[in-house]
Protein backbone atom coordinates (compact mmCIF):
# COMPACT_ATOMS: atom_id res chain seq x y z
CA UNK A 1 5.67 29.25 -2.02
CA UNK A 2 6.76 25.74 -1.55
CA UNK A 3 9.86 25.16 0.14
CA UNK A 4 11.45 21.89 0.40
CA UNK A 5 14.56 23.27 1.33
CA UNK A 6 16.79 20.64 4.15
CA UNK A 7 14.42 17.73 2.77
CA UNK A 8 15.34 14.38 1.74
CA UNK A 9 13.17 12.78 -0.43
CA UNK A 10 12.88 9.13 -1.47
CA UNK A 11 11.35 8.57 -4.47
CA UNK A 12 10.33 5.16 -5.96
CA UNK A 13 10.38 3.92 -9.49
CA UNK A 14 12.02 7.40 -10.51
CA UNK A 15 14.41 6.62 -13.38
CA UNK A 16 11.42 7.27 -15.45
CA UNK A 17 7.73 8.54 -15.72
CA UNK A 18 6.34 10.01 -12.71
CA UNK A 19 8.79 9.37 -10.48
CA UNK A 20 11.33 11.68 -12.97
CA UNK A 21 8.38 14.49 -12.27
CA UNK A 22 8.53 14.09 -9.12
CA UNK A 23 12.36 13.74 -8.90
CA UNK A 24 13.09 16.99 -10.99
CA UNK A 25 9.89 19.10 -9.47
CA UNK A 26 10.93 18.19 -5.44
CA UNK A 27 14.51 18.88 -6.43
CA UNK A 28 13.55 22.16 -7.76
CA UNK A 29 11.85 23.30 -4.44
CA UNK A 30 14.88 22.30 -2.23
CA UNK A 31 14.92 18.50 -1.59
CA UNK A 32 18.17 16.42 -2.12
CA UNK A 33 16.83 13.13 -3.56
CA UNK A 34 17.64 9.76 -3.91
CA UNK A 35 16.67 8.10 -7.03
CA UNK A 36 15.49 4.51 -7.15
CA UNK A 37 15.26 1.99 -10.16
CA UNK A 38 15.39 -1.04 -10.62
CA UNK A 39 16.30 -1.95 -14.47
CA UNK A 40 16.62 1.74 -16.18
CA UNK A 41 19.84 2.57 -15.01
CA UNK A 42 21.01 4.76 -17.50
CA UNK A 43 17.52 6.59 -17.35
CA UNK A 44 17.92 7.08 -12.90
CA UNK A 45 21.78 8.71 -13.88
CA UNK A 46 19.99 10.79 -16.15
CA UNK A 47 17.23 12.10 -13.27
CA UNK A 48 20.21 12.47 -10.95
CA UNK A 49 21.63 14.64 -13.50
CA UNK A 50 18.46 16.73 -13.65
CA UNK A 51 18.20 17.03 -9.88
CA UNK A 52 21.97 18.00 -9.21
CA UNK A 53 21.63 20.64 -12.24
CA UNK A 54 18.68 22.09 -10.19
CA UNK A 55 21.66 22.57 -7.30
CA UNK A 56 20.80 19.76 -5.02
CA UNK A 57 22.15 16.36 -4.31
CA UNK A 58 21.15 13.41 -5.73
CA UNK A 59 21.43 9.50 -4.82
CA UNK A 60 21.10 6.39 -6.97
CA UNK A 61 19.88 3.25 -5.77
CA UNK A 62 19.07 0.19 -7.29
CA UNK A 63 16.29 -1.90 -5.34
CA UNK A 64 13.27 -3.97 -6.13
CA UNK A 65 11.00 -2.69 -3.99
CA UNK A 66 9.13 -6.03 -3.86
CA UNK A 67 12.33 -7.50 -1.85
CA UNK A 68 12.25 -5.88 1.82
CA UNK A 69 15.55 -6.18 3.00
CA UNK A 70 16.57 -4.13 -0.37
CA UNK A 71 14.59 -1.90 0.82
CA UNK A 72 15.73 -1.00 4.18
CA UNK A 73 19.07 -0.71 2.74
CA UNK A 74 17.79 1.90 0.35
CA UNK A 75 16.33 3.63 3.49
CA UNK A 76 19.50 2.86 5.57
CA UNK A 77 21.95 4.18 1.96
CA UNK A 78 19.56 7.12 2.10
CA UNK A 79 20.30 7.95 5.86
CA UNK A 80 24.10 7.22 5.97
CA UNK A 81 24.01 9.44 3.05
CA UNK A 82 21.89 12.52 4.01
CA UNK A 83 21.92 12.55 7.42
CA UNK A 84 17.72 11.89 7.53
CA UNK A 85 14.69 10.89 5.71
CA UNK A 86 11.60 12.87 5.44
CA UNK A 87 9.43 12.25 1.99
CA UNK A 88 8.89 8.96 1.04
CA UNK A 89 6.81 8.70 -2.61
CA UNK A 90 5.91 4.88 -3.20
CA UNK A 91 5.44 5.24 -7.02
CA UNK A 92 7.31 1.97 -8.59
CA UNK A 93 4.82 0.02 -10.23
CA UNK A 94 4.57 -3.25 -12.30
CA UNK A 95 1.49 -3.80 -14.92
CA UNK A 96 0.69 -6.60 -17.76
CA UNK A 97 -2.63 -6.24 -19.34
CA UNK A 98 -4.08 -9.64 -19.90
CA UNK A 99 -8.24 -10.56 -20.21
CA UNK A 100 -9.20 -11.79 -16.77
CA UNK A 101 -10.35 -15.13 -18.10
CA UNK A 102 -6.52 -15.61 -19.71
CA UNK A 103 -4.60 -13.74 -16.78
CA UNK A 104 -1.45 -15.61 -15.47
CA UNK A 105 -1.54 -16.09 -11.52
CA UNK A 106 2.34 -15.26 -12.04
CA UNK A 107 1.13 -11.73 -13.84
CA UNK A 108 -1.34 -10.93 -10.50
CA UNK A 109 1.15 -12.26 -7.91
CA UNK A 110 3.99 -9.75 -9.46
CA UNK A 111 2.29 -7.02 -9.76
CA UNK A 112 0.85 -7.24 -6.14
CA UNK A 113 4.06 -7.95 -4.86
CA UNK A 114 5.40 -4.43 -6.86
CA UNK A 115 2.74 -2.13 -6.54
CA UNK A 116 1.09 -3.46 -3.08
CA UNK A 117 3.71 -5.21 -1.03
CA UNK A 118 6.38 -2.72 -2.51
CA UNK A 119 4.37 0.56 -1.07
CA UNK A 120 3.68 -1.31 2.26
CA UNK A 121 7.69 -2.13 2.23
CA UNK A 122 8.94 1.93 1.30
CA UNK A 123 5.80 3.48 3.36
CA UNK A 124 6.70 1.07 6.51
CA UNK A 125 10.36 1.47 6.58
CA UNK A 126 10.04 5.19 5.70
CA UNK A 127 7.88 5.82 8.77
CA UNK A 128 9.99 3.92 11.11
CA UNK A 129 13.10 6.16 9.98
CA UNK A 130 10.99 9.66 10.69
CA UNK A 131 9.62 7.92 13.76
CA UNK A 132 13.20 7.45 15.15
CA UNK A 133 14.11 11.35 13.83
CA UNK A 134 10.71 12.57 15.42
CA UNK A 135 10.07 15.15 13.40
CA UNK A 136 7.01 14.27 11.36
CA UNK A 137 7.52 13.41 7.27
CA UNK A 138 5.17 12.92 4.36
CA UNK A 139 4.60 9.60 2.52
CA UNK A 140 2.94 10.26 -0.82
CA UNK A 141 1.77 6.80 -2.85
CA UNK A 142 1.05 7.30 -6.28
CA UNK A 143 -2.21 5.19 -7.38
CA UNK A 144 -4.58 5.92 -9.87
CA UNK A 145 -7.89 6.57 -11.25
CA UNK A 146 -8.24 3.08 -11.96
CA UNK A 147 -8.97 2.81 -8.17
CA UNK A 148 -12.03 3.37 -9.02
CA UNK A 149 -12.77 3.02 -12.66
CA UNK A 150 -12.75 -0.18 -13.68
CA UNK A 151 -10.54 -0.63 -16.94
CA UNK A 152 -10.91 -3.54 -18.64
CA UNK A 153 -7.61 -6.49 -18.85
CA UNK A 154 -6.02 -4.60 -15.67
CA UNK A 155 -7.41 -6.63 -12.96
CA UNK A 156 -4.22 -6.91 -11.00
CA UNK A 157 -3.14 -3.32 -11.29
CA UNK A 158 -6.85 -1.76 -10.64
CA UNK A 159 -6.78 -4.03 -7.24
CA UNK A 160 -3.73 -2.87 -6.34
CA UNK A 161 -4.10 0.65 -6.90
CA UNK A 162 -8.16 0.18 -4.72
CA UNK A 163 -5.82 -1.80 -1.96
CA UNK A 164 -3.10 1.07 -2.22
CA UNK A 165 -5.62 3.97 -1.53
CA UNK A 166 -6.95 2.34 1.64
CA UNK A 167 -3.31 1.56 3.04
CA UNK A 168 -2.68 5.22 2.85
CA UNK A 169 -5.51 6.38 4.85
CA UNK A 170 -5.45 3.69 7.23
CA UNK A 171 -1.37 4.90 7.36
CA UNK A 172 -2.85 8.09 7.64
CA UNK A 173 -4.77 7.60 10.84
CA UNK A 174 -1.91 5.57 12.81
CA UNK A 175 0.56 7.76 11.94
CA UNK A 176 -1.01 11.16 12.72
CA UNK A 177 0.11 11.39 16.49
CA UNK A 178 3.88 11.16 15.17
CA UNK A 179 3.31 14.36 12.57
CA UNK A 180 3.72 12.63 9.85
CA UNK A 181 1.01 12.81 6.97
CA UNK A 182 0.27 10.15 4.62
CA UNK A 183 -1.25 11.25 0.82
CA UNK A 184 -2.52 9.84 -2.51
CA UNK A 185 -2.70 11.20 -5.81
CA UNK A 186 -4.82 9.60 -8.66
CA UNK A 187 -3.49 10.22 -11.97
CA UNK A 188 -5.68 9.72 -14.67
CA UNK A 189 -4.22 9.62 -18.82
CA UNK A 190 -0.28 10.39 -18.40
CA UNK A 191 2.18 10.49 -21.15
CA UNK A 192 4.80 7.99 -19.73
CA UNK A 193 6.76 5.55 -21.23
CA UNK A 194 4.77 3.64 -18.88
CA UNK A 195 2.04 4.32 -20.75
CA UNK A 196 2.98 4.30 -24.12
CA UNK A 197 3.82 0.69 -23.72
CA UNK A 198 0.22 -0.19 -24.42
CA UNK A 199 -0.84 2.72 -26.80
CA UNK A 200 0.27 4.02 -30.50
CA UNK A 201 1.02 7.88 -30.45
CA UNK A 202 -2.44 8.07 -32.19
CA UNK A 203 -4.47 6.74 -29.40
CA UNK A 204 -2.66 8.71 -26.77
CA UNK A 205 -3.64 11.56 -29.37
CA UNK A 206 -7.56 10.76 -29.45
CA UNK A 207 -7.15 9.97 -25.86
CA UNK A 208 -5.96 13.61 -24.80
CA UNK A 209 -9.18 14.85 -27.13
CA UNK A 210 -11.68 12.95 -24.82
CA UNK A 211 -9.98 14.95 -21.90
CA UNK A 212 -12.10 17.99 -20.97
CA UNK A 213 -9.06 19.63 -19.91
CA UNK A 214 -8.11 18.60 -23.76
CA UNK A 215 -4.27 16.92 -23.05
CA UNK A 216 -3.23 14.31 -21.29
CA UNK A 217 -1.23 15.15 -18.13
CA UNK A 218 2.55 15.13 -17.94
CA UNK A 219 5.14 13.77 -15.58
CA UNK A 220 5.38 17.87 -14.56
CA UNK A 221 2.12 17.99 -13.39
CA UNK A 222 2.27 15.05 -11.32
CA UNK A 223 5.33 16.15 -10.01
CA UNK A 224 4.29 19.28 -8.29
CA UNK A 225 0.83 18.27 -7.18
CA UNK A 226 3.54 15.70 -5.34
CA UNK A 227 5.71 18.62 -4.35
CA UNK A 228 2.53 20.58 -3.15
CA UNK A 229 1.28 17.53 -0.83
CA UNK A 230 4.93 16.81 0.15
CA UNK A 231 5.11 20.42 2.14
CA UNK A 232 4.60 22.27 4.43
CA UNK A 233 2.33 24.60 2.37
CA UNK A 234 -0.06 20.77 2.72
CA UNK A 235 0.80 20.38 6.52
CA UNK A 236 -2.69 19.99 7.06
CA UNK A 237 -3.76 17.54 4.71
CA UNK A 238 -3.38 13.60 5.60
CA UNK A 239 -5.62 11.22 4.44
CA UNK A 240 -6.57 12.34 1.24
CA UNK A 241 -6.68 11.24 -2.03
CA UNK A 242 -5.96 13.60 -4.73
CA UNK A 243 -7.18 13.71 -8.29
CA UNK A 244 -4.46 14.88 -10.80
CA UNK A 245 -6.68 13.47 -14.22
CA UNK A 246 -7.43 16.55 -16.28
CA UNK A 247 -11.11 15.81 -15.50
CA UNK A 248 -10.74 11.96 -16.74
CA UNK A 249 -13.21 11.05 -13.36
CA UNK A 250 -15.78 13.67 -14.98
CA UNK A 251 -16.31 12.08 -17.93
């Protein structure tokens, strides 16, 4: 049922985590890809891998998505490549847990300029390309639950996240009378390297227990709730910000 067959899909932060859901799961409905990183190469060749072996075509870039003229050449590599660009997922993300009292103006101002500044860069220069194709597109950013919950020692990935939810409707709005939609999805307790950075295999395993769907969510569920909103099958959804925490907001 959802076909994203003659797509091209631009997925940030994708050598690894969510991005590799999202990577593998759009591939698997249709979309050639290209696959950003920025220091996981190895990890991105291994995604591309993934995504040709599901028959489509797949594109490695290297880009720090905090730097905007890398990221119009991504766009540009992407076009010259493909022929067109119509799903841009702004999922790279920087995060360093510090108490607020002790946090590092260098820690805040990186990972605004990653997780802010680096979704305004993808989601701007993503829309301008489907503006000049006219055919409407789908920008998905990838936020979290910690929009709205606030989790202690993650000040400047919380704000970013509450700032990144806002941008997308306010995207969501302008961009309507070209066709092109603008989505969030909120995951809540992922198993990602990402995460596993600042948790033991034992809390992840008392963390999935506090679930009420009982497991923590994986980069394959992520992926096609992205796949889902990406489509046509959502061509009447803009605006909205999607919940994909195995009930972690219910608690």
């Amino acid at each position: 049922m959802i076909d994203l067959s003659g797509k091209v899909a631009l997925i940030t932060g994708s050598s690894r985590g969510i991005g590799h859901g999202c990577a593998l799961e759009m591939a698997k409905a249709g979309a050639n890809i290209t696959v950003n990183y920025n220091t996981h190469p190895e990890n991105a060749e291994t995604v591309a891998e993934g995504v040709r072996a599901a028959g489509r075509d797949a594109l490695v870039v290297q880009a720090d998505v905090s730097d905007r003229e890398a990221v119009d050449k991504m766009v540009a590599e992407t076009v010259s490549t493909f022929g067109r660009l119509d799903i841009v997922v702004c999922n790279a993300y920087y995060s360093k847990r510090e108490p607020f009292l002790e946090l590092s103006i260098e820690a805040m101002e990186r990972t605004l300029a990653v997780c802010l500044w680096g979704s305004f860069h993808t989601a701007q220069a993503g829309a301008q390309q489907m503006v000049e194709q006219g055919e409407g597109g789908s920008i998905l950013f990838i936020t979290s639950v910690l929009a709205e919950v606030a989790f202690p020692t993650s000040v400047p990935y919380n704000t970013s996240k509450a700032g990144l939810n806002h941008m997308c409707r306010t995207i969501a709005a302008e961009l309507a009378p070209h066709g092109i939609r603008a989505n969030a999805i909120e995951p809540g307790y992922t198993d990602t390297p990402g995460e596993r950075q600042f948790a033991t295999e034992e809390e992840m395993e008392e963390a999935a227990k506090g679930l009420p769907l009982g497991r923590l969510g994986t980069i394959e569920d992520l992926g096609k709730a992205a796949t889902f909103l990406c489509s046509d099958a959502a061509d009447y959804i803009t605006g909205t910000i999607l919940k994909v925490d195995g009930g972690y907001c219910l608690k």
